[in-house]
Protein backbone atom coordinates (compact mmCIF):
# COMPACT_ATOMS: atom_id res chain seq x y z
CA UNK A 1 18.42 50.44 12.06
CA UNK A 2 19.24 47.67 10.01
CA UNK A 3 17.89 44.15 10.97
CA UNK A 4 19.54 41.48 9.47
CA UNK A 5 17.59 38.36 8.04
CA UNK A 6 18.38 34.80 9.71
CA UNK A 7 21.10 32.98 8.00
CA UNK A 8 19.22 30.48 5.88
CA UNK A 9 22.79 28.80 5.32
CA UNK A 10 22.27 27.47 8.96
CA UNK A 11 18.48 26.24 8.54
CA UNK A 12 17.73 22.31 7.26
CA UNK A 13 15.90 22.25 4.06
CA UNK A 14 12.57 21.23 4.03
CA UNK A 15 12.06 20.89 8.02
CA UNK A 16 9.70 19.67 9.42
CA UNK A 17 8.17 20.71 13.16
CA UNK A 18 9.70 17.91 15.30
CA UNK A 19 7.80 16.06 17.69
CA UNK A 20 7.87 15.94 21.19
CA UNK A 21 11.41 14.60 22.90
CA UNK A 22 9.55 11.82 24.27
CA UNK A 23 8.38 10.47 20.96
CA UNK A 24 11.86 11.51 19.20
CA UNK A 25 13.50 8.94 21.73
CA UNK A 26 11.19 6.29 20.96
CA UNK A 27 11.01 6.15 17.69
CA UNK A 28 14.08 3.68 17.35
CA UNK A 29 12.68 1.25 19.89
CA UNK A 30 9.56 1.68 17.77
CA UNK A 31 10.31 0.61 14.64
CA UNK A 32 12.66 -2.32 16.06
CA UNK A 33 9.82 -3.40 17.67
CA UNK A 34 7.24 -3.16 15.02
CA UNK A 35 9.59 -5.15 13.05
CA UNK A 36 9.75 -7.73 15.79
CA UNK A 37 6.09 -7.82 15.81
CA UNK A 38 6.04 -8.39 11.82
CA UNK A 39 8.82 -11.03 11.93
CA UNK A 40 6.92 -12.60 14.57
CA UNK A 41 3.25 -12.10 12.91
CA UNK A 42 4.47 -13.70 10.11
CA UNK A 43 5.41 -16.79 11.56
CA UNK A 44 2.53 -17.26 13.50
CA UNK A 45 0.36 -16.24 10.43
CA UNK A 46 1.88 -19.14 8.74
CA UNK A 47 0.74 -21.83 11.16
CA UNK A 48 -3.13 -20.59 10.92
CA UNK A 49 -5.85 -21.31 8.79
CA UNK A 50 -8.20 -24.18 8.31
CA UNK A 51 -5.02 -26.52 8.81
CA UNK A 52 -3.32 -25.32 12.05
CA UNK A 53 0.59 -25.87 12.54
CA UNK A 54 1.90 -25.02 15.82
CA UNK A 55 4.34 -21.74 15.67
CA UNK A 56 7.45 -23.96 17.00
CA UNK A 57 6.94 -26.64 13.70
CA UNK A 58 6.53 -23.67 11.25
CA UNK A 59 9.81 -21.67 12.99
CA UNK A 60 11.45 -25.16 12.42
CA UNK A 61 10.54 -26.10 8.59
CA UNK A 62 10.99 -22.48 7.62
CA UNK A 63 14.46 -22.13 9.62
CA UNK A 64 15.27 -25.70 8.11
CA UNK A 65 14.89 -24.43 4.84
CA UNK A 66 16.89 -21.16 5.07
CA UNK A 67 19.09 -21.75 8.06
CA UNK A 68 20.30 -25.43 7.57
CA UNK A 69 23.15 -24.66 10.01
CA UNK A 70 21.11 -23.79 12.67
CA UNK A 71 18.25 -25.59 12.47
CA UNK A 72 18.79 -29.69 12.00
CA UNK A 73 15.66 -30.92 12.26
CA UNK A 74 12.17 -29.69 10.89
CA UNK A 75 8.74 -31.72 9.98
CA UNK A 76 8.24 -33.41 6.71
CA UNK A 77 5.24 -34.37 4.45
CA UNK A 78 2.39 -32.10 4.29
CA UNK A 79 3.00 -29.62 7.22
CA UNK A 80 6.32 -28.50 5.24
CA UNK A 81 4.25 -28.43 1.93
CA UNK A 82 1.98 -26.20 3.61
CA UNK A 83 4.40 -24.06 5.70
CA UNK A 84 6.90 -23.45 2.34
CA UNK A 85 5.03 -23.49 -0.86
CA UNK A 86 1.13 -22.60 0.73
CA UNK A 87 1.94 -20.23 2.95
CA UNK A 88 4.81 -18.81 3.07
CA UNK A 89 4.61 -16.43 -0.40
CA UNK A 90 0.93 -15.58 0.94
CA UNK A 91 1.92 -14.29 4.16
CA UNK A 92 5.19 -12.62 2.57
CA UNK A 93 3.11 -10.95 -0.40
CA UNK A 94 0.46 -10.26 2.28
CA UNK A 95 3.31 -8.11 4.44
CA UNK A 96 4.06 -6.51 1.06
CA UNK A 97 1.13 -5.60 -0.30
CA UNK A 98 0.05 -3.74 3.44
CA UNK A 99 3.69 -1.98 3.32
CA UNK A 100 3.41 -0.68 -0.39
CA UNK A 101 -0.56 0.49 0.33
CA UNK A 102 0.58 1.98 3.66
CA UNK A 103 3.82 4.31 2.05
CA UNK A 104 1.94 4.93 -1.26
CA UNK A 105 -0.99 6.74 1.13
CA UNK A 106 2.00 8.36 3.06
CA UNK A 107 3.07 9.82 -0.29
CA UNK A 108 -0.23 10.78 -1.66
CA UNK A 109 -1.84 12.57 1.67
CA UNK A 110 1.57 14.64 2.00
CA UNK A 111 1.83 15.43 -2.14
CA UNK A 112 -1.87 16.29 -2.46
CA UNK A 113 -2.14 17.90 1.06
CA UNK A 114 -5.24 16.03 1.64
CA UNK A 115 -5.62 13.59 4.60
CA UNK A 116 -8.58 12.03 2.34
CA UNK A 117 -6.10 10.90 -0.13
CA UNK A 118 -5.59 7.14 -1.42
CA UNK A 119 -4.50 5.28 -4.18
CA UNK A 120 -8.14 5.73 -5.87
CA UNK A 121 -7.26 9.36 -6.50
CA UNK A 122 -5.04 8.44 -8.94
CA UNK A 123 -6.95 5.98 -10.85
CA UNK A 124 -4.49 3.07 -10.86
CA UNK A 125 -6.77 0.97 -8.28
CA UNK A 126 -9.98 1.36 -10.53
CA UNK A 127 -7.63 0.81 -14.18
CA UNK A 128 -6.24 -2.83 -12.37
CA UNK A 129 -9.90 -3.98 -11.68
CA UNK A 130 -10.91 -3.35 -14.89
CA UNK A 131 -7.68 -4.81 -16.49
CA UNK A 132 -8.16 -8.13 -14.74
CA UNK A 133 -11.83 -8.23 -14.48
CA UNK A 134 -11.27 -7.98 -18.91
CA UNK A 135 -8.68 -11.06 -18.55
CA UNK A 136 -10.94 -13.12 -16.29
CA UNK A 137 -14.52 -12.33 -18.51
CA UNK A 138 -12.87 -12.49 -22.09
CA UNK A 139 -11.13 -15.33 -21.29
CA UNK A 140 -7.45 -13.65 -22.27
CA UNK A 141 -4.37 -15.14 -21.74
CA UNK A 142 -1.41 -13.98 -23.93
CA UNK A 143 1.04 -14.36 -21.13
CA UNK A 144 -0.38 -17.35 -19.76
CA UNK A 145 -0.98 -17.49 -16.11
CA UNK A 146 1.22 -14.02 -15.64
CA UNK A 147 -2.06 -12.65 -17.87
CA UNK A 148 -3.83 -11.15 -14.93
CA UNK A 149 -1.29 -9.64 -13.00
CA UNK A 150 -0.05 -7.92 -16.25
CA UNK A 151 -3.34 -7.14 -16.88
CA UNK A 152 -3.88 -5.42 -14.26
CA UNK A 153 -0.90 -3.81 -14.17
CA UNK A 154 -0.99 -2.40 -17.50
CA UNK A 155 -4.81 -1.35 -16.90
CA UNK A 156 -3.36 0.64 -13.97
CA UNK A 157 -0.47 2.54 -15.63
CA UNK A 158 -3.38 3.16 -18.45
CA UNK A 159 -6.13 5.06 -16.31
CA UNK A 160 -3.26 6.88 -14.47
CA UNK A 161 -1.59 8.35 -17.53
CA UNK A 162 -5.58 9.47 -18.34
CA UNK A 163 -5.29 11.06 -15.32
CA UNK A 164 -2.02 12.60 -15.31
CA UNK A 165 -2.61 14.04 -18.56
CA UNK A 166 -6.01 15.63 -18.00
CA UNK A 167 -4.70 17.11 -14.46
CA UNK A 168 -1.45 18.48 -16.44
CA UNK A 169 -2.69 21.50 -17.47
CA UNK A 170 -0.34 23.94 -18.69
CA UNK A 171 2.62 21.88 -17.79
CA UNK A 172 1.79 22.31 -13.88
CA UNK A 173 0.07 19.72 -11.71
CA UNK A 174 -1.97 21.11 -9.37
CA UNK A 175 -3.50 18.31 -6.29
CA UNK A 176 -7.20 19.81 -6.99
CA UNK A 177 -7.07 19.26 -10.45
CA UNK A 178 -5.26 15.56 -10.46
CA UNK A 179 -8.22 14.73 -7.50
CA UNK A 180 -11.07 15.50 -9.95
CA UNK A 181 -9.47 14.12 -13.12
CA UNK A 182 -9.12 11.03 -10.80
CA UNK A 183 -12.06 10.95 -9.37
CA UNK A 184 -13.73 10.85 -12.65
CA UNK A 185 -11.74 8.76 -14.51
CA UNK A 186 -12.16 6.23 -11.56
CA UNK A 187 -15.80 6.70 -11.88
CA UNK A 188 -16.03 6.17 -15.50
CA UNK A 189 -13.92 2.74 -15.65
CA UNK A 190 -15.64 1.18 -12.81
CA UNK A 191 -18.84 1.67 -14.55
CA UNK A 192 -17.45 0.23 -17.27
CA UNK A 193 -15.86 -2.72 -15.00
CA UNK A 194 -19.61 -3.32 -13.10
CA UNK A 195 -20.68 -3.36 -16.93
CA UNK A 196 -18.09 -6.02 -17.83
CA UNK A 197 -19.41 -8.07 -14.48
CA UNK A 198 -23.11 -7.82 -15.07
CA UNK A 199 -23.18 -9.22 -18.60
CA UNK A 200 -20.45 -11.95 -18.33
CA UNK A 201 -21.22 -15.47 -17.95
CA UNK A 202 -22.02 -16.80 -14.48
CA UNK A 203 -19.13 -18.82 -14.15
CA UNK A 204 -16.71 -15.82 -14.69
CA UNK A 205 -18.86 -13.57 -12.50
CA UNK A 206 -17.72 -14.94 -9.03
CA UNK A 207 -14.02 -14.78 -10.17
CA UNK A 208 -14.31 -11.45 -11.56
CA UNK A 209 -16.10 -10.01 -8.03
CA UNK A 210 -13.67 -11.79 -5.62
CA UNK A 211 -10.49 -10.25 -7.49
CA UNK A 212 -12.46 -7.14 -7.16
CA UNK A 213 -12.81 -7.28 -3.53
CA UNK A 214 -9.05 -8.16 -2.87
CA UNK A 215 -7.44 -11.27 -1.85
CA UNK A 216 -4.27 -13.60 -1.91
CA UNK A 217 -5.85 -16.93 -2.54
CA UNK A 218 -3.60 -18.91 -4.86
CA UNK A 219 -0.43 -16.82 -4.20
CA UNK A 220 2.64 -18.85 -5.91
CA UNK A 221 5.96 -18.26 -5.52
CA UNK A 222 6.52 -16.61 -9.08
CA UNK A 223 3.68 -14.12 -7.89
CA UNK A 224 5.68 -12.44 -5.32
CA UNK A 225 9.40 -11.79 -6.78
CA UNK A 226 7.99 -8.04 -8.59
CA UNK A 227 5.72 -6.68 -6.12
CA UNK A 228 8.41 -7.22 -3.12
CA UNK A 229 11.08 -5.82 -5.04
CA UNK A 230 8.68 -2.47 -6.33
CA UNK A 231 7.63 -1.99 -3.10
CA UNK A 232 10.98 -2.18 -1.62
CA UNK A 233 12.70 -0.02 -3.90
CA UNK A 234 9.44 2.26 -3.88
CA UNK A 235 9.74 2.59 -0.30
CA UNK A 236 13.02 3.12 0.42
CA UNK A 237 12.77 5.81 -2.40
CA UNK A 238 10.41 7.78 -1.02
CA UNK A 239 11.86 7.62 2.00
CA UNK A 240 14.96 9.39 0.42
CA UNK A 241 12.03 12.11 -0.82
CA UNK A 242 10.67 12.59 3.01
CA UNK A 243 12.44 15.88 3.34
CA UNK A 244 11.10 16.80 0.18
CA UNK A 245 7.26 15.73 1.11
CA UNK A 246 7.91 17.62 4.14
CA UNK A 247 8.21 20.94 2.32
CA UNK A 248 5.05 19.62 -0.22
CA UNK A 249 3.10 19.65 2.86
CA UNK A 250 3.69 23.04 3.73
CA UNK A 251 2.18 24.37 0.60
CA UNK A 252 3.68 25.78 -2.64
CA UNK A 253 4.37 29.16 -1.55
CA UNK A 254 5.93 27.74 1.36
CA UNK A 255 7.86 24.85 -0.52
CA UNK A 256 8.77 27.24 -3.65
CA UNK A 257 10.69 29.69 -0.65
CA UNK A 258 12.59 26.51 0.56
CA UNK A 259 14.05 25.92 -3.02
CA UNK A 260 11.69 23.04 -4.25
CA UNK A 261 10.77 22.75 -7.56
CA UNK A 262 7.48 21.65 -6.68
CA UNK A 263 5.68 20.69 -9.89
CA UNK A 264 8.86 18.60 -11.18
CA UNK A 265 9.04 16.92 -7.49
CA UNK A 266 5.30 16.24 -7.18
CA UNK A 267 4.63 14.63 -10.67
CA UNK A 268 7.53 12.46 -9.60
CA UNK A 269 6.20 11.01 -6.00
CA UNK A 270 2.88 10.60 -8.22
CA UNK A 271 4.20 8.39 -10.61
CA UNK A 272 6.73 6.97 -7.90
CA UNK A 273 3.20 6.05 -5.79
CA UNK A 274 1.63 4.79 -9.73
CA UNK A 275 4.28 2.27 -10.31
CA UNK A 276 4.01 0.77 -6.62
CA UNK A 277 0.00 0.64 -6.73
CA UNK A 278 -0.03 -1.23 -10.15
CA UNK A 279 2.35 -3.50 -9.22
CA UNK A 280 0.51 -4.31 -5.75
CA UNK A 281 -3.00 -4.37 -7.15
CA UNK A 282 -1.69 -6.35 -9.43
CA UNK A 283 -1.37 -9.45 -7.24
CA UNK A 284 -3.92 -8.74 -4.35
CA UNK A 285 -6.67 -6.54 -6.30
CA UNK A 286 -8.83 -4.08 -5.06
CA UNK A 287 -7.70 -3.46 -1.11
CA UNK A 288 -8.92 -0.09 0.46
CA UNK A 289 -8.53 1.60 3.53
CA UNK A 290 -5.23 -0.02 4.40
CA UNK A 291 -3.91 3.74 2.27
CA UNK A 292 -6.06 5.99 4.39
CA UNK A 293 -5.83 3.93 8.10
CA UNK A 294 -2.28 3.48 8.31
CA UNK A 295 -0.61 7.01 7.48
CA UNK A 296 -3.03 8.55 10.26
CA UNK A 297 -2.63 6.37 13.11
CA UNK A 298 0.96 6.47 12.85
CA UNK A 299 0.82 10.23 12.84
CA UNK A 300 -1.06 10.28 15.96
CA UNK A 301 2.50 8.46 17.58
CA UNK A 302 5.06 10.26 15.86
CA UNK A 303 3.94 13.64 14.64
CA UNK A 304 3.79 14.47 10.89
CA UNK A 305 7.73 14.07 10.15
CA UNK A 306 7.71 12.04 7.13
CA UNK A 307 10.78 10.75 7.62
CA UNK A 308 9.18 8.63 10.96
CA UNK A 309 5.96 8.15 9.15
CA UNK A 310 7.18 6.56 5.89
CA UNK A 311 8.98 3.48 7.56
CA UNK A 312 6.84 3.28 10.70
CA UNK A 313 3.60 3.59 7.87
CA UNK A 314 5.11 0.59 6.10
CA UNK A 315 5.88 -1.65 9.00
CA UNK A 316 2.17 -1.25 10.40
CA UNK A 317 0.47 -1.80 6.97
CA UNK A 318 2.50 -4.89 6.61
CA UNK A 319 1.38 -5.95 10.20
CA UNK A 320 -2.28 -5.42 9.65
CA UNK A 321 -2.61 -6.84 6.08
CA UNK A 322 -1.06 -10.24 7.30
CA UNK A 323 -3.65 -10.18 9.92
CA UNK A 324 -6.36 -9.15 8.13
CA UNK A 325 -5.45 -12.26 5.52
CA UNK A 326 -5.79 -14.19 8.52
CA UNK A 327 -8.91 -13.14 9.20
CA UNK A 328 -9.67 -13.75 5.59
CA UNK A 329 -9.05 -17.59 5.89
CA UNK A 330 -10.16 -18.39 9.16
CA UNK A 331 -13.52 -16.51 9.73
CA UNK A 332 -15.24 -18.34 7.37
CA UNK A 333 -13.22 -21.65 6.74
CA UNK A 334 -12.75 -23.82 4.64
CA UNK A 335 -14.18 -20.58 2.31
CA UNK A 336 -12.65 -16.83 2.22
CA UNK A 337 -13.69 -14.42 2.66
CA UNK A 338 -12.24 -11.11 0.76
CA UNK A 339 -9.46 -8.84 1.95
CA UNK A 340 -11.26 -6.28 1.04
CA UNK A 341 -14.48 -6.73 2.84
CA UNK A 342 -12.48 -6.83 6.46
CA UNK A 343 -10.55 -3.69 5.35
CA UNK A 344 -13.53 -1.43 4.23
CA UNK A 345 -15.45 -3.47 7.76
CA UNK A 346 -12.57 -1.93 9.73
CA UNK A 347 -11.89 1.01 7.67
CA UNK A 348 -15.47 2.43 7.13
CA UNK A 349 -15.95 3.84 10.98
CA UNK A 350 -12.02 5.03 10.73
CA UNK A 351 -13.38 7.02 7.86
CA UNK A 352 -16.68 8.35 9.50
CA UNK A 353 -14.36 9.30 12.53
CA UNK A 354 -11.61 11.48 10.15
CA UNK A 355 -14.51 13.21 8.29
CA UNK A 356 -15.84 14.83 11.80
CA UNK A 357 -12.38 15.54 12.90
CA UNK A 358 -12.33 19.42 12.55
CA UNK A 359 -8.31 19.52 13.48
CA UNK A 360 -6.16 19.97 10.71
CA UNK A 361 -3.06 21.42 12.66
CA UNK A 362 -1.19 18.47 12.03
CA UNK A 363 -1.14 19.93 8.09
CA UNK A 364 0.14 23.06 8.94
């Protein structure tokens, strides 16, 4: 008796198991709503800090600005100072540097199969700090006060293509070997980073530290054009790639069967995921956790799809990182306090949590 193999005309590529109907039906009220929340985070995230503007004069200077036909009226003098040119580009690079971390550890924990995975696997975190931390110290400024963002940028691209090409061996890229090339080469340049730090002048050391430790102190509107647009265009491309992480995290026996070329497609997302770190860590510097929270607790909603996660990822990292920057100015006003600090504060125990979870269906 002959028994005849299903028709793989009539199966999707690269499905993935789909959640429960309940959570299938939600997921468009979700993600209009998270984007309600953000919209209306943002506003309110405007108004705080040590100077406090009430949330119906900053919906009013920053709908006079960019909806003159609606809005007649709005408050002059320092309060729209504040609002438009303080900020407003913090708060908006703030949403985009928590959506770019939040899709970039999407990427990375579906291409590397590894629900450990962040952007200090690849090296590009480490290679930024030690790009701008060599600006700040040496006193460099060749592209005058774009010198530490392309700094850092540069630095980033420079440690990952260390990586890429001691993980590339034999023309394949396999996630074990990229995680210990990165690991090490993330080891080696912030020793030579802490180095940099402990021998500089005073004056440069505080500088050098608090870039380290993330933050988006200064933020000017000239700062924020690049990273939005990366992260945009980042985002919405891997979102066209979701199918194609799907399959990645099946494994590459099972990906190779659906048709994926999974070496080619994997270097790819990695240097996809690259381009959008540098160009965050550029502007905010070292921010972790945000990478490993986000893609998780999203998961726990929506089920492993990738093509919920990605979007729903990036909505909630932009939510928490403008919150967290609030945080960041008000805790310890008129002073900062470092993105980074509140991150790892509410990231550490996340951590501790996902290490003793012994679970890993969601990866099968």
């Amino acid at each position: 008796m002959t028994v005849k193999a299903p028709d793989a005309r009539r199966r999707p590529r690269h499905q993935a198991p789909r959640p429960p109907a309940v959570r299938r039906a939600a997921l468009p009220a979700l993600a209009g709503g998270l984007a309600a929340v953000l919209a209306l985070s943002m506003i309110a995230a405007v108004g705080l800090g040590p100077v406090s503007i009430p949330f119906s004069d900053v919906a009013q200077v920053i709908g006079h600005r960019y909806l003159p036909g609606l809005v007649d009226t709005a408050p002059t003098g320092p309060r729209s100072v504040i609002v438009l040119d303080i900020r407003l580009p913090r708060v908006l690079l703030g949403a985009a540097v928590g959506a770019g971390l939040a899709a970039v550890g999407t990427v990375l924990q579906a291409v590397l199969r590894n629900p450990l995975a962040d952007p200090y696997l690849i090296g590009a975190s480490s290679g930024a700090s030690f790009g701008a931390v060599l600006v700040i110290i040496a006193g460099l400024s060749p592209f005058g006060t774009l010198s530490l963002p392309v700094a850092a940028f540069l630095g980033a691209m420079a440690t990952f293509s260390l990586v890429m090409l001691l993980a590339g061996g034999r023309g394949l890229l396999a996630p074990t070997r990229l995680i210990l090339a990165g690991v090490a080469v993330a080891a080696f340049t912030e020793a030579v980073t802490h180095y940099l730090v402990l021998t500089s002048p005073d004056k440069d050391v505080r500088s050098a530290l608090f870039w380290m430790l993330g933050g988006l102190g200064g933020t000017q509107w000239r700062d924020i054009g690049v990273p939005i647009a990366v992260v945009l265009a980042g985002t919405l491309w891997f979102w066209t790639q979701s199918g194609r992480l799907n399959a990645l995290v099946l494994g590459e026996e099972g990906a190779t069967s659906l048709g994926l070329e999974v070496h080619r497609v994997r270097r790819r997302l990695i240097i996809g995921c690259a381009l959008v770190i540098g160009a965050v860590v550029a502007v905010s510097g070292g921010i972790g956790f945000v990478a490993l929270m986000i893609p998780h607790a999203v998961r726990l909603v929506v089920g492993g799809d990738n093509r919920r996660v990605l979007p729903l990822a990036a909505l909630t990292g932009a939510i928490l990182l403008v919150w967290v920057d609030v945080g960041a100015r008000m805790l310890n006003k008129p002073d900062e306090i470092p993105i980074g600090v509140i991150t790892a504060v509410l990231g550490a125990p996340f951590f501790l949590v996902l290490l003793r979870r012994a679970d890993r269906r969601r990866w099968q």
